[in-house]
Each structure stands twice: as structure tokens, then as C-alpha cells.
Protein backbone atom coordinates (compact mmCIF):
# COMPACT_ATOMS: atom_id res chain seq x y z
CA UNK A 1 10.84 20.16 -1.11
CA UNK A 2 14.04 18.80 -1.73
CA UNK A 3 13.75 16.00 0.43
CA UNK A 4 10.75 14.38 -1.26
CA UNK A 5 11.36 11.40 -3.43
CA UNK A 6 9.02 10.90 -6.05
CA UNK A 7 5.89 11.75 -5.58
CA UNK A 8 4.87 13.77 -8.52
CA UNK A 9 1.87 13.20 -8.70
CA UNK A 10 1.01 13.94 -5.71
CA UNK A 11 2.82 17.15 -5.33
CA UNK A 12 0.79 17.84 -8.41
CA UNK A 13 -2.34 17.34 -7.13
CA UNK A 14 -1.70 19.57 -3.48
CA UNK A 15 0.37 22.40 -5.65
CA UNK A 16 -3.28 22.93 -8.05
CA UNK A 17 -5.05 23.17 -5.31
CA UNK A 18 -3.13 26.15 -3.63
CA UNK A 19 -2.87 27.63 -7.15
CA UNK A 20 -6.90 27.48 -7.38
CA UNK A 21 -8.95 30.71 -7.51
CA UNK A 22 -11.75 28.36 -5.75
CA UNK A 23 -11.17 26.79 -2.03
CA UNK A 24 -10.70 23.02 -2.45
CA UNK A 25 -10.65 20.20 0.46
CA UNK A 26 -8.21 17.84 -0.06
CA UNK A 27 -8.37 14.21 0.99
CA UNK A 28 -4.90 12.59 1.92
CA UNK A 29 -5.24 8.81 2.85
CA UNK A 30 -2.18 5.74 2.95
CA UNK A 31 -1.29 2.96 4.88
CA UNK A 32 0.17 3.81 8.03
CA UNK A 33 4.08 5.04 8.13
CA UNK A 34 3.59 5.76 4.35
CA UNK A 35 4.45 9.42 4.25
CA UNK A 36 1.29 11.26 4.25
CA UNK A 37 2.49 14.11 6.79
CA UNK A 38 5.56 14.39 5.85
CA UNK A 39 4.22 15.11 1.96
CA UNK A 40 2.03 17.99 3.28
CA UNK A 41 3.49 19.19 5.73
CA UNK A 42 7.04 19.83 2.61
CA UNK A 43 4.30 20.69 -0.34
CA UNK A 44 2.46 22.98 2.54
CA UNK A 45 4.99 24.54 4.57
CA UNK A 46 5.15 28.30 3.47
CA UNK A 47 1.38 28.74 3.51
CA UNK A 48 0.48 26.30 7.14
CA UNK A 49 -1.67 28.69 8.90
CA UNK A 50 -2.91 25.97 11.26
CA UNK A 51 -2.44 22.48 11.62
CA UNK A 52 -4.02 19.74 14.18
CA UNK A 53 -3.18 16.38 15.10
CA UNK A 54 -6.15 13.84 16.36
CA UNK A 55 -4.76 11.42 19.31
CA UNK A 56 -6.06 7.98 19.26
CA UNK A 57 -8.09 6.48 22.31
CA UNK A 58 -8.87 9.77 24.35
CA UNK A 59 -11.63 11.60 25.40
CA UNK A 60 -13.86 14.24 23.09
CA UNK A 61 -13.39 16.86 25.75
CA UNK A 62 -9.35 16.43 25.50
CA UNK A 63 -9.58 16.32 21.90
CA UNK A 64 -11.29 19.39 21.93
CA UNK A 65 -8.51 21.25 24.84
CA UNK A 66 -5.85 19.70 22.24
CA UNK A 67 -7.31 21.67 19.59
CA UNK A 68 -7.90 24.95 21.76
CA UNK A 69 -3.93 24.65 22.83
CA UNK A 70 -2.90 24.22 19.21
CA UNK A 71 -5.11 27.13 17.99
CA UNK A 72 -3.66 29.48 20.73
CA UNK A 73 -0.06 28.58 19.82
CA UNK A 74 -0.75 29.60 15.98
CA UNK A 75 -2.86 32.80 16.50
CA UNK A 76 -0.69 33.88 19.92
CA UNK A 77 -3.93 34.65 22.27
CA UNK A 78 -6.16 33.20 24.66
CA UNK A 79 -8.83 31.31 23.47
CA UNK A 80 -12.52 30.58 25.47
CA UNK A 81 -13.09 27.25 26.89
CA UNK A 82 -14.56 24.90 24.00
CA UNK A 83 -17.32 22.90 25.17
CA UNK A 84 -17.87 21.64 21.73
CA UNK A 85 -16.70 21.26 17.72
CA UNK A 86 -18.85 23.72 16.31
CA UNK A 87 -17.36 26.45 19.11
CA UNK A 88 -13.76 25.25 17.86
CA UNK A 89 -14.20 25.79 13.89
CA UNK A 90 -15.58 29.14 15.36
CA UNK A 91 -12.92 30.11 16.87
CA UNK A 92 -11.02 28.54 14.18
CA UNK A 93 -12.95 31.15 11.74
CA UNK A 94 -12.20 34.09 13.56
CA UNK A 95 -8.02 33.36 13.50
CA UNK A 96 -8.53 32.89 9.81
CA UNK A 97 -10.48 35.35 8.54
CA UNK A 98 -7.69 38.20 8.48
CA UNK A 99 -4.77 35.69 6.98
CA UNK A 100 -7.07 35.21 3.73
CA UNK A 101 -7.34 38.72 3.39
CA UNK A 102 -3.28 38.49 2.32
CA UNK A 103 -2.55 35.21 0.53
CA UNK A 104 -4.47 31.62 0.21
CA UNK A 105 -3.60 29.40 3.55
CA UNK A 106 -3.70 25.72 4.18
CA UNK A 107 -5.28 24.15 7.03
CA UNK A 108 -4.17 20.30 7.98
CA UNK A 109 -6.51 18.22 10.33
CA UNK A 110 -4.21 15.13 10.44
CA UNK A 111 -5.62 11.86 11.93
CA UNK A 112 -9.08 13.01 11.53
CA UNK A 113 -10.62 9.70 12.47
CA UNK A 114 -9.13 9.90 16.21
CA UNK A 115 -10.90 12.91 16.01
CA UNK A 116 -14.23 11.89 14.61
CA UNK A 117 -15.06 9.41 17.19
CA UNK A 118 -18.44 8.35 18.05
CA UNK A 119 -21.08 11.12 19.21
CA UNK A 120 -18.43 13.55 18.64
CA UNK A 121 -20.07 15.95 16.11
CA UNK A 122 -16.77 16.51 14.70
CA UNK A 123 -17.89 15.98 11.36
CA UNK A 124 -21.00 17.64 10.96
CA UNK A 125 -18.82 20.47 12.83
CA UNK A 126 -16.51 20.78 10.05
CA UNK A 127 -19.41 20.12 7.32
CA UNK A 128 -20.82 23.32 8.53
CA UNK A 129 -17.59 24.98 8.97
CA UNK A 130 -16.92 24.10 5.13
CA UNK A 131 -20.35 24.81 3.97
CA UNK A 132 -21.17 28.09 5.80
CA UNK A 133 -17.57 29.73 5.12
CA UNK A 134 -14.40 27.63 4.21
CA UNK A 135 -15.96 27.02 0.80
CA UNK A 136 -16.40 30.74 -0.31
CA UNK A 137 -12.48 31.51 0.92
CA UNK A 138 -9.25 31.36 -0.41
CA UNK A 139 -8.30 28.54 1.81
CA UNK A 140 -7.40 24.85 1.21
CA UNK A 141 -8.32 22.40 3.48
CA UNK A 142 -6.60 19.27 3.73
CA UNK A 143 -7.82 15.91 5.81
CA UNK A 144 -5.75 12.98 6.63
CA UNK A 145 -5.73 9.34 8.05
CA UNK A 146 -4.36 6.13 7.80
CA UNK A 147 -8.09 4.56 8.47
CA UNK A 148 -8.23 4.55 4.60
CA UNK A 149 -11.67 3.16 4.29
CA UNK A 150 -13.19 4.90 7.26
CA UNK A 151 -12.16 8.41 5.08
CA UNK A 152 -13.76 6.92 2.17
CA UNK A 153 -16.53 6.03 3.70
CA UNK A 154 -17.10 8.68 6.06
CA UNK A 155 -15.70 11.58 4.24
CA UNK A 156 -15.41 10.90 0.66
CA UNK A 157 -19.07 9.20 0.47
CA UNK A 158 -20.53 10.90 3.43
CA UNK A 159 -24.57 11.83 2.93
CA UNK A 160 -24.68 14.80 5.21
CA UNK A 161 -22.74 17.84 5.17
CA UNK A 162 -19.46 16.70 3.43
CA UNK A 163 -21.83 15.20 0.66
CA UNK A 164 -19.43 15.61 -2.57
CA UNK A 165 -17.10 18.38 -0.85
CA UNK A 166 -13.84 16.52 -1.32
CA UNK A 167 -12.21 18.59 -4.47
CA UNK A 168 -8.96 16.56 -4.93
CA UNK A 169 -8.05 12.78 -3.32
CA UNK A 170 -4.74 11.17 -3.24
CA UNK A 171 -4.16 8.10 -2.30
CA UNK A 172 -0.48 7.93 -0.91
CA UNK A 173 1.02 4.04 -2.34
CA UNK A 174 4.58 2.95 -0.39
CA UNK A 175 7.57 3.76 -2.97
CA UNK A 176 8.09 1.71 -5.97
CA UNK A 177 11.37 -0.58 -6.01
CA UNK A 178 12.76 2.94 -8.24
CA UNK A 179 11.79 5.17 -5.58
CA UNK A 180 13.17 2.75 -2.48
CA UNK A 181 16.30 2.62 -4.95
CA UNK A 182 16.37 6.68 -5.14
CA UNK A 183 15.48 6.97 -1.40
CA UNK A 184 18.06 4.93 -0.12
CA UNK A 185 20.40 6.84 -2.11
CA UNK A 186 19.47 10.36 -0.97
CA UNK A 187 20.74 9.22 2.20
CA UNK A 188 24.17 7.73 1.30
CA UNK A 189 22.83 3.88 1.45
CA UNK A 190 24.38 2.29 -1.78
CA UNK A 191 22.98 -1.20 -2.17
CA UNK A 192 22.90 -3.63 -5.02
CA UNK A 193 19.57 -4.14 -6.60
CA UNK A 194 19.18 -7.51 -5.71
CA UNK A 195 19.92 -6.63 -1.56
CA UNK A 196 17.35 -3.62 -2.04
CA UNK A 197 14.68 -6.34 -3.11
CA UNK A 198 15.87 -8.23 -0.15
CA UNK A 199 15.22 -5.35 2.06
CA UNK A 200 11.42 -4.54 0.07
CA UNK A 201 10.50 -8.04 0.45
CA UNK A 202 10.80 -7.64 4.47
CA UNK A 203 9.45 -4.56 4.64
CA UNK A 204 7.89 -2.45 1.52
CA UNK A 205 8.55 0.77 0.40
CA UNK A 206 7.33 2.24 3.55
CA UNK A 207 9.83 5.34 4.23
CA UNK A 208 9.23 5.01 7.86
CA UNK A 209 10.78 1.78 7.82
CA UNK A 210 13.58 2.09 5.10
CA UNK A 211 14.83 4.91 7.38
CA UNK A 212 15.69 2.41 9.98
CA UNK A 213 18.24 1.25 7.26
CA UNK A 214 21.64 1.70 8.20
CA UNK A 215 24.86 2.35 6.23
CA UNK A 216 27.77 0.47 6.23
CA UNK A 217 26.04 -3.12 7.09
CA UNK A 218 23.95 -5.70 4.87
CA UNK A 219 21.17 -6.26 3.74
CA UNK A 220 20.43 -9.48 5.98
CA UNK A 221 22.46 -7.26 8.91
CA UNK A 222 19.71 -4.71 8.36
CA UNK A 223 16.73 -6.65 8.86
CA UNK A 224 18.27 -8.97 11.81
CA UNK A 225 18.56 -5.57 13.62
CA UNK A 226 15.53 -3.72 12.64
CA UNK A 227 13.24 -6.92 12.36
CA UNK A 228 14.64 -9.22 15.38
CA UNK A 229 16.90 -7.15 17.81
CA UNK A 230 15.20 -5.93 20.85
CA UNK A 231 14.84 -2.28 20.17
CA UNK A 232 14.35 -2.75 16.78
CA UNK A 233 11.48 -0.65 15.22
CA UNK A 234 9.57 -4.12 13.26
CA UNK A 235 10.16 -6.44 15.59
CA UNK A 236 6.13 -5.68 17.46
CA UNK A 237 4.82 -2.93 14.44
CA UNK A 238 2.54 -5.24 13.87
CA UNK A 239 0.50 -5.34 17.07
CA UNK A 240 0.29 -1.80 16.76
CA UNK A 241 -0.26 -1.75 12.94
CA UNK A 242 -4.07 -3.01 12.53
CA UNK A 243 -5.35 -1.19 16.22
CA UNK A 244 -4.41 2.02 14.80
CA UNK A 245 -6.48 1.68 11.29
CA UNK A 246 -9.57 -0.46 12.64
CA UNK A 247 -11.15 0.11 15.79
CA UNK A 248 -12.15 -3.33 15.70
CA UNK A 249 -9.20 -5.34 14.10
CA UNK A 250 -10.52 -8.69 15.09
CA UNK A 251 -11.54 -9.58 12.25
CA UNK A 252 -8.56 -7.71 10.13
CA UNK A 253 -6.17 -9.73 11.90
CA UNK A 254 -7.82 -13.06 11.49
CA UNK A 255 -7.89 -12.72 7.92
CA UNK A 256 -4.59 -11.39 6.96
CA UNK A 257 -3.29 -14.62 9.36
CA UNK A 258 -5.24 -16.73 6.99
CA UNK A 259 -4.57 -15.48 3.99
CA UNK A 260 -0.29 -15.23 5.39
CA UNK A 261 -0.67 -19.25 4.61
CA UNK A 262 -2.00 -19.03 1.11
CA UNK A 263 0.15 -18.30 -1.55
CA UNK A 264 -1.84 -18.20 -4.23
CA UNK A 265 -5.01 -16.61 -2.59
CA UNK A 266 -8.16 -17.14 -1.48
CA UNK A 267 -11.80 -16.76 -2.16
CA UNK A 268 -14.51 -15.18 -0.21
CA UNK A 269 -15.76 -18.26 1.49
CA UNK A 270 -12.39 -19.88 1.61
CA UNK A 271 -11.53 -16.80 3.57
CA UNK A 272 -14.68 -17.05 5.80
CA UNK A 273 -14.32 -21.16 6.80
CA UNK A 274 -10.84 -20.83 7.23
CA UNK A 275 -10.67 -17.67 9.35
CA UNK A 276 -13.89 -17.92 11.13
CA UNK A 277 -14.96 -14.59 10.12
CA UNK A 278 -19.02 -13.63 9.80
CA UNK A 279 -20.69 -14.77 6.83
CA UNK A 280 -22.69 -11.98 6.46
CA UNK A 281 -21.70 -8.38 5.37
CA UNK A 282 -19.16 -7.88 8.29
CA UNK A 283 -16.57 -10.17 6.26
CA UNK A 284 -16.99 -8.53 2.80
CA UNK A 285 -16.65 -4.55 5.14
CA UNK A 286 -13.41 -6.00 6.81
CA UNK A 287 -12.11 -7.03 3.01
CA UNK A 288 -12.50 -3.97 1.62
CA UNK A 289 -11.26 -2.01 4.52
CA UNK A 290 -8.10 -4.04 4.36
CA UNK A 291 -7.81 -3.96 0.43
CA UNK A 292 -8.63 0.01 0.62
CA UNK A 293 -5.62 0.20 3.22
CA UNK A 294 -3.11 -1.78 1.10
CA UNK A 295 -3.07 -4.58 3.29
CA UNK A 296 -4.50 -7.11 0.46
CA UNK A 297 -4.95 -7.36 -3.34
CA UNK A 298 -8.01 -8.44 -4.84
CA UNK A 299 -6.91 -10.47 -8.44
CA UNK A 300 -10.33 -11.26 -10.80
CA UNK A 301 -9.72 -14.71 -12.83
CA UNK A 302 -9.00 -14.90 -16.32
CA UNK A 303 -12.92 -14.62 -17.73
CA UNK A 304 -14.30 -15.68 -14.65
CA UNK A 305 -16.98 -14.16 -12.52
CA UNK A 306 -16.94 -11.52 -9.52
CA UNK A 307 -17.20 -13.76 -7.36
CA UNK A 308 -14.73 -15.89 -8.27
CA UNK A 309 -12.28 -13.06 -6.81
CA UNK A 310 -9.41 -14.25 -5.15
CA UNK A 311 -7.90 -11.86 -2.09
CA UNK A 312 -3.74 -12.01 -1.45
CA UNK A 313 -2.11 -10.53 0.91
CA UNK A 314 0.16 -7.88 -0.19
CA UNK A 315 1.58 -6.42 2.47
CA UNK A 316 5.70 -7.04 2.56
CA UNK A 317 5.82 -6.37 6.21
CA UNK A 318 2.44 -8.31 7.54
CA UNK A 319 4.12 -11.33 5.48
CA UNK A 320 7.60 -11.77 6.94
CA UNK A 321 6.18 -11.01 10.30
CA UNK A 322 3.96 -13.56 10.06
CA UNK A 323 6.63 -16.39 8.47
CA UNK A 324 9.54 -15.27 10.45
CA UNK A 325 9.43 -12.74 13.49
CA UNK A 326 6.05 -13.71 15.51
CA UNK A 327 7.88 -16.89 16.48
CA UNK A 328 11.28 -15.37 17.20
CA UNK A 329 10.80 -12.40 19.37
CA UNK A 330 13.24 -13.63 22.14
CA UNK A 331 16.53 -14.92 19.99
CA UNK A 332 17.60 -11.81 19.01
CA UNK A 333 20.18 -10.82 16.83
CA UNK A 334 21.88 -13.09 14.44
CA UNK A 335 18.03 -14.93 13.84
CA UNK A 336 18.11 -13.31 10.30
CA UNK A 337 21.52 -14.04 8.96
CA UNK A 338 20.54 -17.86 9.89
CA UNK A 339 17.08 -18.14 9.04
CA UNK A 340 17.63 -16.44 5.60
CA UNK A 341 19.59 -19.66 4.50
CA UNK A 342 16.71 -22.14 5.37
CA UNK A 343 13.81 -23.63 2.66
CA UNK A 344 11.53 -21.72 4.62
CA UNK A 345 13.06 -18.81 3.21
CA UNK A 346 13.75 -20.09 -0.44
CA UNK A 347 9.76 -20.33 -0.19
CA UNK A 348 8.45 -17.19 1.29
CA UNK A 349 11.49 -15.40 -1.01
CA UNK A 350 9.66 -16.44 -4.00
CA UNK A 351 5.82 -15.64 -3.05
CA UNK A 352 7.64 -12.35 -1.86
CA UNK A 353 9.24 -11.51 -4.92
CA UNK A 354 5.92 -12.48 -7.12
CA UNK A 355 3.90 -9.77 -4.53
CA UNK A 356 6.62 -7.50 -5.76
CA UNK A 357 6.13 -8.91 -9.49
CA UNK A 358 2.37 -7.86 -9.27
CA UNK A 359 2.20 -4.55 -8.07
CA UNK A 360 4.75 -3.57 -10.82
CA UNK A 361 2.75 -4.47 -13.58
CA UNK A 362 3.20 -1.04 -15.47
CA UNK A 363 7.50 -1.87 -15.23
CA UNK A 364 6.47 -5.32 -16.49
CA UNK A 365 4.58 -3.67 -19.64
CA UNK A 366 7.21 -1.34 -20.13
CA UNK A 367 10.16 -4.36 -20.19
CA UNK A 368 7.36 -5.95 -22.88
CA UNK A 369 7.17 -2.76 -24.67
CA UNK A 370 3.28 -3.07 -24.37
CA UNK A 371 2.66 0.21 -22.25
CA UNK A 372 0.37 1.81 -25.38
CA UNK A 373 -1.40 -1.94 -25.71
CA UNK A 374 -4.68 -1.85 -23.48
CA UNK A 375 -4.24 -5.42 -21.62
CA UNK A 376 -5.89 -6.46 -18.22
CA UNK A 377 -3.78 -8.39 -15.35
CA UNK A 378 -5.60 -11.63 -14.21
CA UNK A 379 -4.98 -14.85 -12.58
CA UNK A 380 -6.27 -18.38 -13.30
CA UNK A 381 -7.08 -21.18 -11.52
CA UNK A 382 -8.65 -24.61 -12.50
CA UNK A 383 -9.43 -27.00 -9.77
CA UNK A 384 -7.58 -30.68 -10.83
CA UNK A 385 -9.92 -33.97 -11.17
CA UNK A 386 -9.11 -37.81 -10.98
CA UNK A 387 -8.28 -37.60 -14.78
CA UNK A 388 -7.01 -34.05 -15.63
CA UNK A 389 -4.03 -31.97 -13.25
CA UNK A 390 -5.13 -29.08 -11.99
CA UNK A 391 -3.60 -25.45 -12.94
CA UNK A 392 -2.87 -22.25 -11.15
CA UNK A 393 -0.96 -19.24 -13.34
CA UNK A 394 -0.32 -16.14 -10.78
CA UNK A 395 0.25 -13.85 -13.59
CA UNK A 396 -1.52 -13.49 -17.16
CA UNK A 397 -1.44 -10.10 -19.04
CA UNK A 398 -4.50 -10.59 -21.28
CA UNK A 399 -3.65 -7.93 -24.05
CA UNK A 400 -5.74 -5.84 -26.91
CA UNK A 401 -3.58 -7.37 -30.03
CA UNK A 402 -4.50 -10.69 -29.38
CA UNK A 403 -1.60 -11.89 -27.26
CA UNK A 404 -1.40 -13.14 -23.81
CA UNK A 405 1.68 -13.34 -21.52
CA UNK A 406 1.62 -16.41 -19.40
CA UNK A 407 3.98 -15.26 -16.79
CA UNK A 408 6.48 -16.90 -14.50
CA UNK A 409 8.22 -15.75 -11.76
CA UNK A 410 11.52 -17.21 -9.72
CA UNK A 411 13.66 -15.24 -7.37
CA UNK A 412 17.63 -16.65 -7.70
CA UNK A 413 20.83 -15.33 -7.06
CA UNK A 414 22.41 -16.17 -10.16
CA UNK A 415 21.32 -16.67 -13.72
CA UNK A 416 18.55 -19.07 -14.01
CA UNK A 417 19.19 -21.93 -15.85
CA UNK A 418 15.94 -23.53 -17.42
CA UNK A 419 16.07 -27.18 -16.81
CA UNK A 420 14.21 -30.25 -18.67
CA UNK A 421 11.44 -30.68 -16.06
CA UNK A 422 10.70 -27.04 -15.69
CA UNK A 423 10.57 -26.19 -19.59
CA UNK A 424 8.39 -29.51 -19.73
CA UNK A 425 6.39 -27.53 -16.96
CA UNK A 426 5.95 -24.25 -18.37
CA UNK A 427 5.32 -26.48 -21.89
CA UNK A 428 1.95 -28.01 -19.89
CA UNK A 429 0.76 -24.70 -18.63
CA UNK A 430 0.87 -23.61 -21.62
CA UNK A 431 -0.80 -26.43 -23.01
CA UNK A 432 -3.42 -26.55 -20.21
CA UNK A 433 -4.23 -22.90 -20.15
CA UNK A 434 -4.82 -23.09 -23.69
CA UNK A 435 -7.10 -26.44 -23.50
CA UNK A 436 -8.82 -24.53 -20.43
CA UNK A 437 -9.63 -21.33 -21.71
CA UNK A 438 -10.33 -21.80 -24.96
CA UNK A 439 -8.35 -18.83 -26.09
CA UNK A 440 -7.84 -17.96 -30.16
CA UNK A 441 -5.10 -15.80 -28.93
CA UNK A 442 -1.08 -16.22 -28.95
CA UNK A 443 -0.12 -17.32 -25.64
CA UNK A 444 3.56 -16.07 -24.86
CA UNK A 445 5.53 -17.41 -21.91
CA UNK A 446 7.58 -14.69 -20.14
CA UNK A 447 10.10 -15.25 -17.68
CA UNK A 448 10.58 -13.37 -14.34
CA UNK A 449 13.99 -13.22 -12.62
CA UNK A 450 16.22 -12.04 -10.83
CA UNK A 451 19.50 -11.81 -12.46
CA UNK A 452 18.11 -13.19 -15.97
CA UNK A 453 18.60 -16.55 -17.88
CA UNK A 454 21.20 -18.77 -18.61
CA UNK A 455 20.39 -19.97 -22.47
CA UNK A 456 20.40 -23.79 -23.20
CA UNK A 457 18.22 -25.48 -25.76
CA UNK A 458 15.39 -25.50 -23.12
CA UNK A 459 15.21 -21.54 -22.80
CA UNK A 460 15.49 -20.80 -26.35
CA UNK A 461 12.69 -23.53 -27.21
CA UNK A 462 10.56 -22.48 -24.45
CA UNK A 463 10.84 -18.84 -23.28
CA UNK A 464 9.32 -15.93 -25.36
CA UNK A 465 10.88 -13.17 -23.35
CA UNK A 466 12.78 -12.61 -20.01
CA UNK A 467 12.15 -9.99 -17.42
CA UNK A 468 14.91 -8.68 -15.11
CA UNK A 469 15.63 -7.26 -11.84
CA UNK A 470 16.76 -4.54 -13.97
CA UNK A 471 13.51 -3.85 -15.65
CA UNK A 472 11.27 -3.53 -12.53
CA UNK A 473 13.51 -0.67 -11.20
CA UNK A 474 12.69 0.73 -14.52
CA UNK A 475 10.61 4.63 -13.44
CA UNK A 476 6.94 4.32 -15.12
């Protein structure tokens, strides 16, 4: 397993359940390119006895001949035709059965929604399978998808035969900016910290994607070629990204569009009038299928109500595609290096780098020294009238010993410098969040950037503490 990067975990999780005197079933789900095979299939490798791969978009009766080949490849005979699921986990049963008898074995049904299609059987196949046998053998069983919220719903939650049968669940998140940073590394890619941002903010810590990288060019060279060139591996991913996860992606698509234009969120019925989406149930399923993928964040207000929920859309990749490469398919290379020194790029850079801000939260506790404080991560938001200025704050850190951290965010290439206007700035927030809220507690402004602050008479007056690149590559 020396070519897994981080992950502990995980590794933790899948290593108990081999060590277990009891069988387990093991639920593996992740956004799409994430990893999720290529962490079993290193954790499981020694103790594989069978492993099957569902294929999107074909017929039961080839799904089942797919599984018949693969079965008679592992156990070296001839199987029967299958005419159905509950004749494969038979047959399935009778290859196993003298394996156990040695040492525990792992079985791997990868892509299990392809496999579960409609009318299928498939799961009440393997419900059985688990329920009359697997469960009372020294056998793991691991499921996987990238239809996150199809597993949770249909496997996790399921009524009928899988009722509660899922022992362990791991949810596979892309790397961290200290795992991309250890990644890249492991294979000879030495980058600064700021260029390996540059890189996360176009496409995540999605190892399928940061393998594209390539040594001995830049940043802005990488992602012109892997994001704009012809054959590179970004430029259409995502036309193939939402098909694969939703078998309706209508709706998914619509809304991630929508909320591509909003940089500080959305709520439910912005989301619905804006996108054109159902304003029934369909809309609030196709949110939380997208925020159980990864796709979007859901951020409560400070000490507001549930539905006062604003969604954001999270995803690095879905976000530069839609700013920068659905329009610029046909120019090719060099479309990068030129539009990376336009506005339009100063202002996606800096929702980017927030996106990045947020789901770092534990670095940014650590950097505060607040990690053993209980706190809560919220946004705020006060619509402006004819006599009062309205106020949006991306970031508060609402914490246990009476403090909150009204934070700020700014992506630069240099060290900051705080000017007049923008201390008067943070000086109103302050002012207005305090005024707003009604809050008895010390409100703290904290500072966000990249390469840290310049000090004048304006930081030291305004700032309470400063963040660095540094400290969100910090390992948590």
C-alpha cells in the first residue's frame, strides 16, 4: 500500500473489517474519479477472491453474462447459463464456500448502481445472498459507486433485505491541499504552494485529475493542456460527469449552472425561480443528491432558521468549467496562460480560493489554535434597505468561549497590504454584524491570504489574526 496517500482513515476502517471475527459489508461511496477502487482494490489485494465491475447503460441479461465471465475467470471452470441474480450469488456461493474454509476473503461489487437497474432484482438478490449465508462467513463484502445518494438511499437506508446490513461506511472526500501537496510529490512534481492552489482551484483534489499533471511545465501550462487542449482529459469531463451519477441529470445540471453564477449562494427558492427546477420534492431530492455527491455545500446562517439554508457550489472542477472552458472548447492551447491574466480571473480566483477556505475549516482552527474549542461554521446574510447597507460575511466561526471570528478571505500573489477603504470595510462589518446579531460575544476579524500581510497602521488597528497559505497545508 505504498502508493496510497493519506487516507488513514479509511484504510482504518477496510483493515477492521478484514481483522473482524464477524462478516461485515462495507459501503464505499465518492464523487466520481475520487479514488474509491483504487483504495480497495491496494487495502484488498492479498485477500480479492472475486471482484465485479457494473457497466453503465446495458442490458440486465449482459450484466448478468459479465458477471458469469468474471466468476469463471476467478474460480477457473465453466459456469451454467444465468438467467437471473439470485442464480449468480449461487453460483457465486458455491466458488466461495471452500476459500473461507482457509482465510477471510473480500468480495468487491464495484459500480453497483449500473448493476441495480430497474426490475433487475439485483438487490434483493444480494439481500438474500447476505442474509441466508454471507452474514454467518468469514467474508467481507464491500459495495461501491459514485451515485453517492442512490447508495445511501438504496443501500444504506434500504427497507427490505439490506435493512441495517451495512457494518462500516466510508465516504471517500478528494485530497486535502496537504494530501494534493504529498501526492504531487510522490510522483516527482515539485510545485510551490501557491501554483498547487492554482492547480486545486481548477480542478480539486481529485487524483484522477492531478495525475494528468505533468513535470517540468507550470502551473498555468498544466491546466491550458489538461483543461483546453484537444485531447486533454477536462476539457468535456463534465458532460460525462453528472450522466454517470444521476440517471436523470436534468435537473443536476440546471442547478449547479445556477448556482456557477452565485458567489455567495443561494436559497431553496432562489434556486428553484432561477433554475426552473420543480417546486415540489423533486428539487429538494436533486439538492441532496448533489450535496451527498460533493457537488454543493449546504452553509446554515448565523442563528437563522433551516430554511434559511443557503446551497454553494463546491465543486473546483464544475466551477472553472463553467467560467472558463464551456466557452472555449475550440481555441486550444495557449487559452489559459491568457485568460488567467484577465478580471474574470482575479474574480473567480477569489470565490475559488474562499471554496478552498471553507472546506478547510479544521486547518483554519488549527492556525487559530481553537481545535479543542467546540465552535460551529456559519454564514450571514442581511438583506440592505433604503436606510441601512446590506451585509454578507462568507465565513464566521461562532466559538464555545465566547468569541467569534469574522473571517475574510483574498487570494494575492504578494503580501497583502491593508488599505484605508478596506480596513474602513472590515471596520463596518464588524460594526454591522454586531448591530445585526445582537451578539454579547468578542467579535475577532481574521484575515485569509495567500502569502500573508504587509503591516501598516491599518493592519495592526484592524486585523486580530492572519491566516496563511502556509497554514491550510497544515495535516489535521
Amino acid at each position: 500500500m505504498e502508493n496510497l496517500i493519506g487516507r488513514t482513515e479509511e484504510i482504518k476502517i477496510l483493515k477492521e473489517a478484514l481483522n473482524s471475527k464477524e462478516a461485515e459489508m462495507v459501503a464505499v461511496v465518492g464523487r466520481r474519479r475520487v479514488g474509491k477502487t483504487f483504495l480497495i482494490n491496494e487495502v484488498y489485494e492479498k485477500q480479492m477472491a472475486f471482484k465485479v465491475v457494473g457497466v453503465q447503460n446495458i442490458p440486465i441479461s449482459l450484466q448478468i453474462a459479465n458477471f458469469k465471465d468474471t466468476l469463471e475467470e476467478y474460480s477457473n471452470t465453466t459456469i451454467p447459463k444465468l438467467s437471473n441474480w439470485f442464480e449468480a450469488f449461487s453460483q457465486l456461493r458455491k466458488y466461495l464456500a471452500p476459500l473461507l474454509e482457509k482465510e477471510k476473503q473480500v468480495i468487491f461489487i464495484d459500480e453497483i448502481p449500473w448493476l441495480a437497474t430497474h426490475k433487475s432484482d439485483f438487490l434483493s438478490a444480494l439481500g438474500y445472498f447476505w442474509n441466508s449465508w454471507a452474514s454467518q462467513q468469514n467474508l467481507v463484502v464491500v459495495i461501491c459507486g459514485s451515485a453517492t445518494s442512490w447508495i445511501i438511499q438504496k443501500v444504506v437506508y434500504d427497507t427490505g433485505g439490506l435493512h441495517n446490513r451495512i457494518t462500516k461506511y466510508i465516504h471517500l472526500a478528494p485530497f486535502t491541499l496537504a494530501e494534493t501537496e504529498a501526492y504531487l510529490k510522490s510522483r516527482y512534481l515539485n510545485f510551490t504552494r501557491y501554483q498547487i492552489v492554482e492547480l486545486y482551484m481548477a480542478m480539486g483534489g481529485i487524483p484522477h485529475y492531478l495525475k494528468e499533471i505533468k513535470k517540468g511545465k507550470s502551473a498555468i501550462q498544466n491546466i491550458d493542456d489538461i483543461c483546453f487542449s484537444k485531447t486533454g482529459l477536462l476539457r468535456n469531463e463534465f458532460s460525462k460527469l453528472y450522466p454517470a451519477l444521476f440517471r436523470h441529470p436534468e435537473n443536476h445540471i440546471a442547478i449547479v449552472k445556477t448556482l456557477a453564477t452565485k458567489r455567495q449562494g443561494m436559497t431553496r427558492a432562489e434556486i428553484i425561480d432561477s433554475a426552473q427546477t420543480p417546486k415540489g420534492g423533486a428539487t429538494t431530492k436533486t439538492l441532496r443528491e448533489l450535496e451527498e455527491s460533493g457537488f454543493i455545500t449546504v452553509y446554515h446562517p448565523f442563528e437563522k432558521k433551516k430554511k434559511s439554508k443557503l446551497y454553494r457550489l463546491t465543486d473546483e472542477y464544475s466551477l472553472f468549467y463553467l467560467h472558463f472552458i464551456v466557452d472555449k472548447t475550440n481555441e486550444g492551447s495557449g487559452t489559459w496562460q491568457y485568460l488567467s491574466q484577465t478580471q474574470n480571473y482575479k474574480s473567480w480566483s477569489g470565490y475559488a480560493f474562499e471554496s478552498i477556505c471553507l472546506k478547510h475549516i479544521l486547518a483554519i482552527k488549527k492556525a487559530l489554535n481553537i481545535l479543542g474549542v467546540y465552535s460551529k461554521s456559519a454564514s450571514f446574510y442581511k438583506k440592505g434597505t433604503k436606510k441601512q447597507k446590506g451585509l454578507q460575511i462568507d465565513l464566521l466561526i461562532d466559538r464555545n468561549d465566547k468569541v467569534i471570528n469574522l473571517v475574510e478571505v483574498k487570494f494575492y500573489n504578494k503580501e497583502f497590504s491593508l488599505s484605508k477603504d478596506y480596513a474602513e470595510e472590515l471596520q463596518r462589518k464588524k460594526w454591522a454584524f454586531q448591530e445585526f446579531s445582537k451578539t454579547n460575544k468578542l467579535i475577532m476579524t481574521t484575515l485569509i491570504t495567500t502569502f500573508g500581510i504587509k503591516q501598516n497602521a491599518q493592519s495592526l488597528a484592524t486585523l486580530d489574526q492572519v491566516i496563511t497559505l502556509d497554514d491550510l497545508f497544515v495535516k489535521t
